[in-house]
C-alpha atoms as a PDB file:
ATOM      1  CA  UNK A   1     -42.549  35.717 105.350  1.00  0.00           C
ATOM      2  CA  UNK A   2     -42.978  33.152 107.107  1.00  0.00           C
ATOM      3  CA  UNK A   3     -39.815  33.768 109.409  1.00  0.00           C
ATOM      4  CA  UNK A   4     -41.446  36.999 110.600  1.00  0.00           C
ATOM      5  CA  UNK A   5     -45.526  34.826 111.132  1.00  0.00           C
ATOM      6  CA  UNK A   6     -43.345  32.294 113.420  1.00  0.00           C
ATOM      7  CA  UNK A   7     -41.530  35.401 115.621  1.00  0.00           C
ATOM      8  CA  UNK A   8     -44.995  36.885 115.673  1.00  0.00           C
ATOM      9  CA  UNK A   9     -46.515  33.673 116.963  1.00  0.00           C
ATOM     10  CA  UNK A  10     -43.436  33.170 119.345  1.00  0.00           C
ATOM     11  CA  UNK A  11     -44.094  36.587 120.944  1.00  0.00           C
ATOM     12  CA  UNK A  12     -47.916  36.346 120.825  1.00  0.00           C
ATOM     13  CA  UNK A  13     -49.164  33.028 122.366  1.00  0.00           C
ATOM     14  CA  UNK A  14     -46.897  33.641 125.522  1.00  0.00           C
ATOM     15  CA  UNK A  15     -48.102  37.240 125.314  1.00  0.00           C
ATOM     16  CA  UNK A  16     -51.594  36.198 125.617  1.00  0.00           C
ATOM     17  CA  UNK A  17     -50.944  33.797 128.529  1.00  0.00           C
ATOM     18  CA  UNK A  18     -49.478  36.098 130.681  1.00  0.00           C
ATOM     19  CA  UNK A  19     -52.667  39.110 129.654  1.00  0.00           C
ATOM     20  CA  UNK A  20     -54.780  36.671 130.710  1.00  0.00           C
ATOM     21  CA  UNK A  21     -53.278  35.818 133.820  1.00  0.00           C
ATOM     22  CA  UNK A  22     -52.501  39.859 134.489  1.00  0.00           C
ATOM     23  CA  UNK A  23     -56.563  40.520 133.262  1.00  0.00           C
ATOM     24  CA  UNK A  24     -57.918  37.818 135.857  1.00  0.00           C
ATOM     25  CA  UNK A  25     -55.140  38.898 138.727  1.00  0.00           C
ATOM     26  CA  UNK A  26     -56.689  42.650 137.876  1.00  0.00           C
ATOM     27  CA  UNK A  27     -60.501  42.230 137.634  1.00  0.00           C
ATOM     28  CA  UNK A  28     -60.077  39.682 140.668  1.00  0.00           C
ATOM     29  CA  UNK A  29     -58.897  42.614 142.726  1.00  0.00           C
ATOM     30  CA  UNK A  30     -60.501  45.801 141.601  1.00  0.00           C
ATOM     31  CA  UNK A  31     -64.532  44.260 140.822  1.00  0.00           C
ATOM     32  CA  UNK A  32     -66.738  45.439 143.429  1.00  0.00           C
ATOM     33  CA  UNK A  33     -69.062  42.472 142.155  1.00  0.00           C
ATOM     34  CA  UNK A  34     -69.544  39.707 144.953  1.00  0.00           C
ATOM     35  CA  UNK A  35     -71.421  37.297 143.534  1.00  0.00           C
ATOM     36  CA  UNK A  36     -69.460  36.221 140.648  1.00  0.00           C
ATOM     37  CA  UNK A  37     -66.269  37.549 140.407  1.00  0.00           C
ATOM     38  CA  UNK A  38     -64.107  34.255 139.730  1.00  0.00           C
ATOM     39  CA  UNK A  39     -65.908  33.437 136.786  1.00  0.00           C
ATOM     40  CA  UNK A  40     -66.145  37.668 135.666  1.00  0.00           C
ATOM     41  CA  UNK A  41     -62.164  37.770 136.209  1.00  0.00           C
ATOM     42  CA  UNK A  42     -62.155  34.369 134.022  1.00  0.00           C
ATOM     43  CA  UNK A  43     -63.956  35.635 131.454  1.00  0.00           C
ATOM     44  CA  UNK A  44     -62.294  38.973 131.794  1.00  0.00           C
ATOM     45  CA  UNK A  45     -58.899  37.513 131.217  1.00  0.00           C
ATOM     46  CA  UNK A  46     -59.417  35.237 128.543  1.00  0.00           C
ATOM     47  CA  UNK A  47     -61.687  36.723 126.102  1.00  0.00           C
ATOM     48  CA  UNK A  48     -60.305  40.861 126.851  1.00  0.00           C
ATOM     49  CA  UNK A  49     -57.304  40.718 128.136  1.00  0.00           C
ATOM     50  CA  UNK A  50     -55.607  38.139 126.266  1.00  0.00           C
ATOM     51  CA  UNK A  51     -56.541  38.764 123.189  1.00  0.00           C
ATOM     52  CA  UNK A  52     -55.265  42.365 123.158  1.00  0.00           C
ATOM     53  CA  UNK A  53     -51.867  40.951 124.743  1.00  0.00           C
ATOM     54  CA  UNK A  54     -51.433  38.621 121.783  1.00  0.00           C
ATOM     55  CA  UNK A  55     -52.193  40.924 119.580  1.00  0.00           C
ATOM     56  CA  UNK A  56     -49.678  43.190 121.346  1.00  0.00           C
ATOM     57  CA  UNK A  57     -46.768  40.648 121.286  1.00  0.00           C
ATOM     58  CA  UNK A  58     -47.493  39.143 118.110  1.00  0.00           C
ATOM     59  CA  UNK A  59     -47.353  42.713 116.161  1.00  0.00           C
ATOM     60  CA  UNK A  60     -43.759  43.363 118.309  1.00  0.00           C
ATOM     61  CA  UNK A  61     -42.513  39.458 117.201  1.00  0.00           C
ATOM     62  CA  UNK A  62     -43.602  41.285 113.643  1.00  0.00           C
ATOM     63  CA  UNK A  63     -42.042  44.487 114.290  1.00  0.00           C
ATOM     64  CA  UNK A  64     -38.411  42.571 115.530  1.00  0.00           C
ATOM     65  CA  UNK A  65     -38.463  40.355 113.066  1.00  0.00           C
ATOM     66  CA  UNK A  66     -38.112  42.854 110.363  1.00  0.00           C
ATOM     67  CA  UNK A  67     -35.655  44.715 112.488  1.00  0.00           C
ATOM     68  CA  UNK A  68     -38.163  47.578 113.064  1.00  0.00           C
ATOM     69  CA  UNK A  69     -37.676  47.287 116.894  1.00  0.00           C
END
């Protein structure tokens, strides 16, 4: 059990570093807003993006871990 938590965690943390860098790069680009846009693509990528990466990569570290991928 706790094999398949640690490849979950190994596949989720870098997971939600690169959604978060992919969410900022994104909402930096495509926002029409102009008066706040750093800190909306911030925001964006850390607290939407992210999290659904990690949750993403940590259910495939799961899924490979119990050879189901």
């Amino acid at each position: 059990m706790l094999r398949v938590v640690g490849a979950g965690l190994l596949w989720g943390v870098p997971a939600y570093v690169v959604g978060a860098a992919l969410g900022a790069l994104l909402i930096s680009r495509l926002s029409s807003n102009r008066h706040d846009r750093s800190q909306e693509a911030a925001v964006t990528g850390l607290l939407i993006a992210g999290p659904i990466a990690a949750l993403l990569g940590f259910g495939y570290g799961v899924l490979h871990a119990l050879g189901k991928v």
